[in-house]
Protein backbone atom coordinates (compact mmCIF):
# COMPACT_ATOMS: atom_id res chain seq x y z
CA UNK A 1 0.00 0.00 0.00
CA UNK A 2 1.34 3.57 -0.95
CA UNK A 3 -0.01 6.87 0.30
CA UNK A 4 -3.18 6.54 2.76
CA UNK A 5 -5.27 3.60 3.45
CA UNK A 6 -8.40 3.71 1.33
CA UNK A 7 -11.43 2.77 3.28
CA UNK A 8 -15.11 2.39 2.01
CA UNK A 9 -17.85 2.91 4.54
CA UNK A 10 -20.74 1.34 2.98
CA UNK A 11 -24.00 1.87 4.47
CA UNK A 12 -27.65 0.37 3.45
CA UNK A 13 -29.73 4.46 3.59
CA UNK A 14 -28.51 7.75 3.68
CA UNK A 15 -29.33 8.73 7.45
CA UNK A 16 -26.53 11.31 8.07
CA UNK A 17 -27.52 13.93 10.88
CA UNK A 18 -26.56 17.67 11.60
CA UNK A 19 -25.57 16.23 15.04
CA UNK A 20 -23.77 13.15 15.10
CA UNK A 21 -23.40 12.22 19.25
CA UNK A 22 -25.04 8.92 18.60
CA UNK A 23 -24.34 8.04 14.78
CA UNK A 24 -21.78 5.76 15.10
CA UNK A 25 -20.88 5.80 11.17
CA UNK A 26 -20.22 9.34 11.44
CA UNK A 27 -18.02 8.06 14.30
CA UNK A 28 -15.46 5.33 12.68
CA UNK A 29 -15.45 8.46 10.35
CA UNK A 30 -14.07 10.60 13.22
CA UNK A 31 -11.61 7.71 14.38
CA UNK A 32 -9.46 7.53 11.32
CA UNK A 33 -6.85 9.95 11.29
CA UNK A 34 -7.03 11.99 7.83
CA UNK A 35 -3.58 12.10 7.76
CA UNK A 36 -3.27 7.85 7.05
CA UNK A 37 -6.97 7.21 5.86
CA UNK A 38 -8.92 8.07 2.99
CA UNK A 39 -12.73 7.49 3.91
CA UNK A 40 -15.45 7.60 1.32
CA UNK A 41 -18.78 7.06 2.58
CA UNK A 42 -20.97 5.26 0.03
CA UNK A 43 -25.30 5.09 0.45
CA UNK A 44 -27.22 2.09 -1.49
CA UNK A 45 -30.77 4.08 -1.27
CA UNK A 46 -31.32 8.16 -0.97
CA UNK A 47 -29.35 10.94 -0.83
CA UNK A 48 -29.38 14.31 1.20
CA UNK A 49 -31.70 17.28 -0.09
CA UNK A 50 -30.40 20.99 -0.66
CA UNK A 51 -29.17 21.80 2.46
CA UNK A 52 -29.15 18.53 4.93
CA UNK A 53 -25.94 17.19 6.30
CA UNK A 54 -23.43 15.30 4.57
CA UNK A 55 -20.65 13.36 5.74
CA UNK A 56 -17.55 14.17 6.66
CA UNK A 57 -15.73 11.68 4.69
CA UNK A 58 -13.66 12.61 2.41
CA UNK A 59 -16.34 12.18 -0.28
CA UNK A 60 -19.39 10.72 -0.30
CA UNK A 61 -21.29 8.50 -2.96
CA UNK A 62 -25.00 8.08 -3.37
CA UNK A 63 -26.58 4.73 -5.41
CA UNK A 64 -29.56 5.94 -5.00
CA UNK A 65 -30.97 2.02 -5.67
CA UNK A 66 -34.42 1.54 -5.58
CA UNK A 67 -36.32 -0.88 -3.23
CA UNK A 68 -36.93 -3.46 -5.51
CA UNK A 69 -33.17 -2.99 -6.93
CA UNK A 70 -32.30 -4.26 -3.45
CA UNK A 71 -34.14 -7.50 -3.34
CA UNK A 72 -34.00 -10.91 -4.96
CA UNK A 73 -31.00 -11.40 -6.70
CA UNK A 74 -29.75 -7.59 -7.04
CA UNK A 75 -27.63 -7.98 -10.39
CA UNK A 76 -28.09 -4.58 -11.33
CA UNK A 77 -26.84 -3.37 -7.90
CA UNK A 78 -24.17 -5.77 -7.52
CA UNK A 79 -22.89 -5.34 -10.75
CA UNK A 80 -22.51 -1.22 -10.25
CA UNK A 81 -21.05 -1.87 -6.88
CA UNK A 82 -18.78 -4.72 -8.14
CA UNK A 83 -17.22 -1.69 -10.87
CA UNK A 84 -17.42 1.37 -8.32
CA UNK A 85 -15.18 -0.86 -5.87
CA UNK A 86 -13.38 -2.28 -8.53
CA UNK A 87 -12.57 1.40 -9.82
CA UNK A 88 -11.63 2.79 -6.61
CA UNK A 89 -9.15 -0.41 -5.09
CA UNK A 90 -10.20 0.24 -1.81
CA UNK A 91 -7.96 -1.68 1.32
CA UNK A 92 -10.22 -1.39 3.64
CA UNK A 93 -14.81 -1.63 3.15
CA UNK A 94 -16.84 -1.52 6.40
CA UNK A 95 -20.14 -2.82 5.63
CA UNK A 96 -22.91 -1.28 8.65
CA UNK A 97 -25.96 -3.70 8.63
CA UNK A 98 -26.97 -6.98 6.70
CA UNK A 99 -27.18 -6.10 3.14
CA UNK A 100 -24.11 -4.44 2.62
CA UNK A 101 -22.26 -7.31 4.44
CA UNK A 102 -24.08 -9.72 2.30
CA UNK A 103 -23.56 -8.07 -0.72
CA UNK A 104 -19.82 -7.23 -0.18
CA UNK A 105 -19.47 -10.98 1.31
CA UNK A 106 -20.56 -12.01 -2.42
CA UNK A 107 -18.56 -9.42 -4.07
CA UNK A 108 -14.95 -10.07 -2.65
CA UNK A 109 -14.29 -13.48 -4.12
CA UNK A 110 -13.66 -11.37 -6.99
CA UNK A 111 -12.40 -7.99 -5.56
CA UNK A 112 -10.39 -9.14 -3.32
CA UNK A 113 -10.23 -6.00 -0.78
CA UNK A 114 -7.66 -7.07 2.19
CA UNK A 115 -9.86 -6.36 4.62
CA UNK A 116 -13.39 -6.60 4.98
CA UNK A 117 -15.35 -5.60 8.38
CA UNK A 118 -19.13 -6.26 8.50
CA UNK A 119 -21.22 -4.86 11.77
CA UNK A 120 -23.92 -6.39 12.62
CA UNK A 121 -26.19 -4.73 14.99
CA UNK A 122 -28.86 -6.56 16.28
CA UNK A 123 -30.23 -10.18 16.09
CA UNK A 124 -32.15 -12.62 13.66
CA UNK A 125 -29.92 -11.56 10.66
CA UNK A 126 -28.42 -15.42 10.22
CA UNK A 127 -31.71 -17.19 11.35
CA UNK A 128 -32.58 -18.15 7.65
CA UNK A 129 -30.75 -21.38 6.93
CA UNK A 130 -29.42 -20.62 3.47
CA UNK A 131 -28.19 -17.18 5.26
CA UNK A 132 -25.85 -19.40 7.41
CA UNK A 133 -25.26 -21.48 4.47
CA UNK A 134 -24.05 -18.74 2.37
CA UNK A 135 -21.95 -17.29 4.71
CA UNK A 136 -20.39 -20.64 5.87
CA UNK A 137 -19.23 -20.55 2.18
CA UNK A 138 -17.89 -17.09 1.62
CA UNK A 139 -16.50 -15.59 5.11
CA UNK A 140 -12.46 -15.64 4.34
CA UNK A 141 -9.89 -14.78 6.00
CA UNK A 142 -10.15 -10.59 4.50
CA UNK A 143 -13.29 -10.42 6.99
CA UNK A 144 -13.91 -9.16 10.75
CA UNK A 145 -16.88 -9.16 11.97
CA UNK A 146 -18.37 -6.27 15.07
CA UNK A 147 -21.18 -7.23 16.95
CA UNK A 148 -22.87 -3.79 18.69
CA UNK A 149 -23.08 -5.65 22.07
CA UNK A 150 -21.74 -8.39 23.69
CA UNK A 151 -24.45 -10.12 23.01
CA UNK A 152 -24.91 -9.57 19.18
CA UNK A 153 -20.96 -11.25 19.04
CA UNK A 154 -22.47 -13.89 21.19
CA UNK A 155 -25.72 -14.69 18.68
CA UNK A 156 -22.77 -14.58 15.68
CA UNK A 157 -21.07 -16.89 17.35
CA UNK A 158 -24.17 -19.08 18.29
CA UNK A 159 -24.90 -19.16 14.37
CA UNK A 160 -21.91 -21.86 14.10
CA UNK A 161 -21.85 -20.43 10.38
CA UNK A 162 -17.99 -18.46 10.43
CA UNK A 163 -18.08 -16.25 12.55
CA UNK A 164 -15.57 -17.01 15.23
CA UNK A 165 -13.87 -15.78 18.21
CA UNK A 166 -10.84 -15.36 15.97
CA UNK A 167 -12.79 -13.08 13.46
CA UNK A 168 -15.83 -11.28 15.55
CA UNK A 169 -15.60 -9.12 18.13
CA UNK A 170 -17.65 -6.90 19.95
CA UNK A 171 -17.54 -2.68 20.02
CA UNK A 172 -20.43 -1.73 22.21
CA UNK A 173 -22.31 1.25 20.84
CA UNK A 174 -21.56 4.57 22.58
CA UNK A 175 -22.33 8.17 22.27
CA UNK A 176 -20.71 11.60 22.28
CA UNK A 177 -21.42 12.47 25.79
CA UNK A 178 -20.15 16.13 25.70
CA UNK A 179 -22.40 17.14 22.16
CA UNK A 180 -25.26 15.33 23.94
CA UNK A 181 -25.12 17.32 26.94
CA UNK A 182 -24.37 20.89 25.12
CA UNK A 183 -27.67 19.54 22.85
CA UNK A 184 -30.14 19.44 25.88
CA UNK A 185 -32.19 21.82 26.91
CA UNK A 186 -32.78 22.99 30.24
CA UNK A 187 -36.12 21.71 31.82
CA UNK A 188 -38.07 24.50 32.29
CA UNK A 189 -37.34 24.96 28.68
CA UNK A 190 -37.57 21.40 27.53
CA UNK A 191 -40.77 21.08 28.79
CA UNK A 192 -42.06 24.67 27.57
CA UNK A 193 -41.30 23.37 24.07
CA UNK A 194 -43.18 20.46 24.16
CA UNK A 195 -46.43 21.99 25.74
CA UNK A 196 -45.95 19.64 29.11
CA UNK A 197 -46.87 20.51 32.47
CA UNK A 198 -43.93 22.42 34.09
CA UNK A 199 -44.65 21.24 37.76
CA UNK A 200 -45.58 17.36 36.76
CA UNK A 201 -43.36 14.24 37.30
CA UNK A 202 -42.56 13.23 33.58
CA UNK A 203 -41.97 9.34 32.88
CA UNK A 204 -39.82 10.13 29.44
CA UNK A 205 -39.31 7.08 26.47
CA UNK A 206 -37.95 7.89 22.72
CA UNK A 207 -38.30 5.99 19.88
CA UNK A 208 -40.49 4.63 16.99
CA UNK A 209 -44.16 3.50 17.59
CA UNK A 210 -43.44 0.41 16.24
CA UNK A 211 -44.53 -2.85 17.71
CA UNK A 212 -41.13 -3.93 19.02
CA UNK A 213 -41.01 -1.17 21.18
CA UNK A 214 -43.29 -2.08 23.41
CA UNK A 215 -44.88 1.26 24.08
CA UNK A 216 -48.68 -0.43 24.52
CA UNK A 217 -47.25 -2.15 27.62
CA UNK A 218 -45.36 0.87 28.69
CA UNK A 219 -49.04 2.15 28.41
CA UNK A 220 -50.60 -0.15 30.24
CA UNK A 221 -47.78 -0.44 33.57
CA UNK A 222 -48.63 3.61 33.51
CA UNK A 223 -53.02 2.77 33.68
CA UNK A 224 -51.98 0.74 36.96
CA UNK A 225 -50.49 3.40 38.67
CA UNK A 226 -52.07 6.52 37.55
CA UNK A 227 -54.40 6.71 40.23
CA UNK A 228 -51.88 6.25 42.93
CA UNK A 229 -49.11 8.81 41.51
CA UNK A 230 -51.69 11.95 40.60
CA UNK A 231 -49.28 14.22 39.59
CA UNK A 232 -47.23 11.88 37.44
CA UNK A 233 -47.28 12.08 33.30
CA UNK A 234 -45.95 9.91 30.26
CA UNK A 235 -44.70 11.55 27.46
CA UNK A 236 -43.24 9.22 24.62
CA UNK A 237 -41.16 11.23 21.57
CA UNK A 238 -41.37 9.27 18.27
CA UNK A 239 -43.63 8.81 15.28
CA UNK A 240 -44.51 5.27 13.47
CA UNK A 241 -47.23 2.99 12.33
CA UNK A 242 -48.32 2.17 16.28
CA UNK A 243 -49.47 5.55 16.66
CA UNK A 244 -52.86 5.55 16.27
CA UNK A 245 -52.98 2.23 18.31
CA UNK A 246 -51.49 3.72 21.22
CA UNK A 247 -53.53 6.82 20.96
CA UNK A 248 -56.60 4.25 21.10
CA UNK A 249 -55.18 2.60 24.33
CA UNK A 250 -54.44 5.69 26.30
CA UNK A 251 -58.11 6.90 25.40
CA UNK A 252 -59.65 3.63 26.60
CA UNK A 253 -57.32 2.96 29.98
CA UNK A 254 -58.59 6.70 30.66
CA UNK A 255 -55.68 8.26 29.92
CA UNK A 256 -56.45 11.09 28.54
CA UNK A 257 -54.65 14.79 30.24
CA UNK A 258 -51.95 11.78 31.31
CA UNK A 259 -50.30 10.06 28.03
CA UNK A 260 -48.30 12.66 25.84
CA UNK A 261 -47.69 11.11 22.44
CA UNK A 262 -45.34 13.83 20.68
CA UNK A 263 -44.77 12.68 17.75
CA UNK A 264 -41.84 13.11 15.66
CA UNK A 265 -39.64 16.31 16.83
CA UNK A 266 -35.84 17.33 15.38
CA UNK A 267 -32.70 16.49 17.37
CA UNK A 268 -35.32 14.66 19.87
CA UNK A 269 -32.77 14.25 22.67
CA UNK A 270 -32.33 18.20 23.34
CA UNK A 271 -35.61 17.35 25.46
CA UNK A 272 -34.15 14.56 27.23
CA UNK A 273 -33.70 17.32 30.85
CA UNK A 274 -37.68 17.24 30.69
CA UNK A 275 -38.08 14.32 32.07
CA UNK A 276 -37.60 12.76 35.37
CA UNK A 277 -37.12 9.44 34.65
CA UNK A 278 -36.45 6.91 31.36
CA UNK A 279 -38.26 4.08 30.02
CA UNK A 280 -37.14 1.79 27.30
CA UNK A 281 -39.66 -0.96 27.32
CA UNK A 282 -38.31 -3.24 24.07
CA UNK A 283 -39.32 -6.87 23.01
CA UNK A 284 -35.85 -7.07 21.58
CA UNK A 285 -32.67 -4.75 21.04
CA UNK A 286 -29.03 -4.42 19.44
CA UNK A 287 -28.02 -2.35 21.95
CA UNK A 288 -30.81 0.61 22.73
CA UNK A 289 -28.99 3.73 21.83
CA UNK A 290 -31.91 5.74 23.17
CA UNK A 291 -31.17 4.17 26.99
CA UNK A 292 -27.76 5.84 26.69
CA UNK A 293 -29.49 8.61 25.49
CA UNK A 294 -31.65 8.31 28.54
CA UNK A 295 -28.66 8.56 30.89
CA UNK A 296 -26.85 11.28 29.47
CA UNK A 297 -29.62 13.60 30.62
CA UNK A 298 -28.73 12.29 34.19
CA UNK A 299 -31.80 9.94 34.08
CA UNK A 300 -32.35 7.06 36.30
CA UNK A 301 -33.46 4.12 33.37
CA UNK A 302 -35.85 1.15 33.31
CA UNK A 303 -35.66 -0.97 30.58
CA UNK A 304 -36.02 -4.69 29.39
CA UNK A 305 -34.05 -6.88 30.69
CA UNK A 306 -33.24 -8.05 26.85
CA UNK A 307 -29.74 -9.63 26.06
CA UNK A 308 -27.86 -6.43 24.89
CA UNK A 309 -29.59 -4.27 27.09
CA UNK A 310 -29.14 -6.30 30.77
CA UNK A 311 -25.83 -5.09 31.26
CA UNK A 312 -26.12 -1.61 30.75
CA UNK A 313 -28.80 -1.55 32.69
CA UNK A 314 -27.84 -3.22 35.87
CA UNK A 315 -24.52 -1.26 34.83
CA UNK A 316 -26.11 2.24 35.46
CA UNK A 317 -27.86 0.82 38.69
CA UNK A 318 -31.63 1.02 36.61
CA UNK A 319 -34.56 -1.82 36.93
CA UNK A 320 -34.83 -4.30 34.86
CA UNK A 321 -38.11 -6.00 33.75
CA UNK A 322 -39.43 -8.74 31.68
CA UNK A 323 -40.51 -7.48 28.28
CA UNK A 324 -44.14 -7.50 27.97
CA UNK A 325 -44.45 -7.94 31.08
CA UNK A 326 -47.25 -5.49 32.42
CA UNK A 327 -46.87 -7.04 35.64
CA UNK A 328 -43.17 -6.42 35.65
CA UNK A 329 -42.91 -2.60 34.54
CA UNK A 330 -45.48 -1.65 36.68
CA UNK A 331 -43.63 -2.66 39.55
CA UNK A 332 -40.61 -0.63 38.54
CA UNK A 333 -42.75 2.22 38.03
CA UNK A 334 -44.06 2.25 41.36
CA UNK A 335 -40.62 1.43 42.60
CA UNK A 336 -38.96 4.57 41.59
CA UNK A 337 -42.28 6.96 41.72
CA UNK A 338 -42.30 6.21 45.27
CA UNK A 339 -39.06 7.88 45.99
CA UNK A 340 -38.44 11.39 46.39
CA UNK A 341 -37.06 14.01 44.05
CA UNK A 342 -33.35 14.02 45.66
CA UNK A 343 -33.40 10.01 45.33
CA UNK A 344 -34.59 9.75 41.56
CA UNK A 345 -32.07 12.61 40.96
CA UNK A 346 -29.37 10.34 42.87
CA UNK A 347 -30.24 7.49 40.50
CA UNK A 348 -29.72 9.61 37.85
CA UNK A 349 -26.49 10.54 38.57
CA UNK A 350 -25.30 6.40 39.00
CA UNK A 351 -26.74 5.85 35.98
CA UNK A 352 -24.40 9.05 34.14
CA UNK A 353 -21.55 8.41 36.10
CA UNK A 354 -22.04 4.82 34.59
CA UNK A 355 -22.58 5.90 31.06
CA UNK A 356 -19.18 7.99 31.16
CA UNK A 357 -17.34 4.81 32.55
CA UNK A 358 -18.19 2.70 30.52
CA UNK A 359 -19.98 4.24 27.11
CA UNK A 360 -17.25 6.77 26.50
CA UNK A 361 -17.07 8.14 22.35
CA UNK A 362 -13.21 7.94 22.66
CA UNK A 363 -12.94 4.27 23.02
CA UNK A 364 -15.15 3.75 20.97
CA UNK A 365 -12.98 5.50 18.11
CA UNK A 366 -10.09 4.24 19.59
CA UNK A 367 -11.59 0.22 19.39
CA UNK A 368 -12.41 0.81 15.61
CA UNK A 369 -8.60 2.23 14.66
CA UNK A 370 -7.18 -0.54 16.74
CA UNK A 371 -9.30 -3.67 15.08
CA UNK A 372 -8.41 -1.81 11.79
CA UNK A 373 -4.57 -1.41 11.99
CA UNK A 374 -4.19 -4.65 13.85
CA UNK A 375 -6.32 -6.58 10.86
CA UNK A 376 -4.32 -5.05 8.14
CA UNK A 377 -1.01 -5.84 10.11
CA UNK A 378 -2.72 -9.88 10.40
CA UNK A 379 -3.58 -9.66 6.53
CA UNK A 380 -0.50 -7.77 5.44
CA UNK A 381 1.26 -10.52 7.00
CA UNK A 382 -0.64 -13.39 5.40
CA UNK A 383 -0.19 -12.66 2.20
């Protein structure tokens, strides 16, 4: 290799935001020094309009595939990827996500880039037999493999399909603690923007109103101890397809004046100080950047006691409950309702002081330089 390492960052949608604490592409981005890498950041489907962020690669490249380009057997798309990366003779692609793993994993028997890293960042992406098949059959030694949690590196491994302790490791997620915190709002002010009541206890969760979620139960824990806690509210931040399912549930638990469904607002963790306490009531998780979210407000979090999301929460000192489990997050409600204002706050604080320890942007960064300089040394060396 001459000059500076050329890396691809290939990533399934363009998703790039005008704050980029928690977007972890933007990240590995940030990690390689300018001075020895190249980065170009590559997008199968959209592209940004006049005036939305870019990355801050070197370049970026936009497919702009369509849907149905992406499914099935993908010729077209393969074949224009196959020439861009055969064009550029990049050392180094990071593939973020499923298809662009699967599709580079098919593509390098030809290209032959030295080094290959795919992250994977949640579960179920090798259930399908001929998934494990294929990759049984085309993982070489060019590939590494990043699981987003301990516990997505432990399903990898569990799939018995290539993926070994030699070749996957994990990076848990993290965020940029110190642009969070200069994002957030104070909470008179956080709440003043979202039109909530400036004296009520606020029970806070973020994310899409989709099913896996779990908002309906988060809904239901809340109808069991309304009557008890008066002066408590729930406010969830997100837009999705639930919506109008949830909106139906709050109105027939008797809800109404209680449940705060936002919707969709810009740079949604600037309102993160408006609440007193975090919920983060998944069926099932990669990691759950929203919990760290959560705690770098200075939030004491309860969340599901999923695989990737167990040890961050008995990490930060939060309660952890059974997903679906009305039963379950009910009881944590009550749990930390009951205390008093200079307790939650002290929970908060754990669950920060936590989040700093152990969540920290730098090592992040410094993780993804390290597994990429010490691959290229192993490959280097191999061939």
């Amino acid at each position: 290799m001459s000059g500076r390492i050329k890396v691809l960052q290939l990533q399934p949608d363009y998703n790039v935001k005008a704050h980029d604490f928690a977007d972890l592409a933007e990240q590995i981005v940030k990690a390689l020094p300018s001075a020895r890498y190249e980065v170009v950041a590559a997008f199968l489907r959209g592209e940004p309009a006049p005036g939305e962020p870019v990355s801050r690669a070197d370049r970026s490249v936009y497919f702009n595939f369509a849907d149905k380009q992406l499914k099935g057997l993908r010729l077209r798309a393969m074949w224009q990827l196959y020439r861009f990366c055969k064009q550029e003779r990049f050392d180094v692609v990071i593939c973020n996500r499923f298809k662009p793993v699967n599709m580079l994993l098919q593509l390098n028997r030809w290209l032959k880039v030295p080094l290959c890293i795919g992250i994977s960042h949640g579960f179920g992406e090798y259930d399908r037999f001929y998934r494990r098949r294929q990759a049984r059959g085309l993982i070489s030694a060019a590939w590494r493999f990043v699981g987003v949690s301990p516990a997505v590196k432990q399903y990898l491994l569990d799939c018995d399909c290539g993926f070994t302790a030699e070749n996957t490791v994990a990076i848990t997620n993290a965020i940029d603690i110190e642009q969070a915190e200069a994002l957030q709002l104070p909470r008179e002010e956080a709440r003043r923007q979202l039109g909530l009541d400036p004296d009520a206890r606020l029970v806070g969760a973020l994310g899409r109103l989709v099913p896996v979620k779990g908002h309906i139960y988060l809904l239901r824990a809340f109808a069991r101890i309304k009557d008890k806690y008066p002066q408590v509210q729930l406010a969830i931040i997100g837009k999705g397809r639930e919506a109008a399912r949830l909106k139906a549930e709050a109105d027939k638990l008797g809800l109404a004046g209680r449940v705060h469904l936002l919707g969709f607002r810009e740079n949604a963790l600037q309102y993160v100080r408006a609440f007193d306490l975090w919920t983060m009531p998944s069926l099932a998780e990669g990691l759950g950047l929203a919990l760290l979210e959560g705690m770098s407000g200075h939030l004491p979090v309860i969340a599901s006691n999923v695989p990737a999301m167990l040890p961050l929460i008995e990490g930060a000192g939060g309660l952890a409950v059974q997903p679906a489990d009305v039963d379950s997050l009910s009881a944590a409600l009550d749990s930390y309702l009951a205390l008093s204002d200079e307790q939650l706050r002290a929970k908060g604080e754990q669950a920060y002081q936590y989040l700093q320890s152990h969540h920290d942007i730098e090592s992040f960064r410094q993780q993804y330089l390290r597994l990429i300089d010490e691959s290229l040394k192993q490959v280097r060396q191999a061939s």
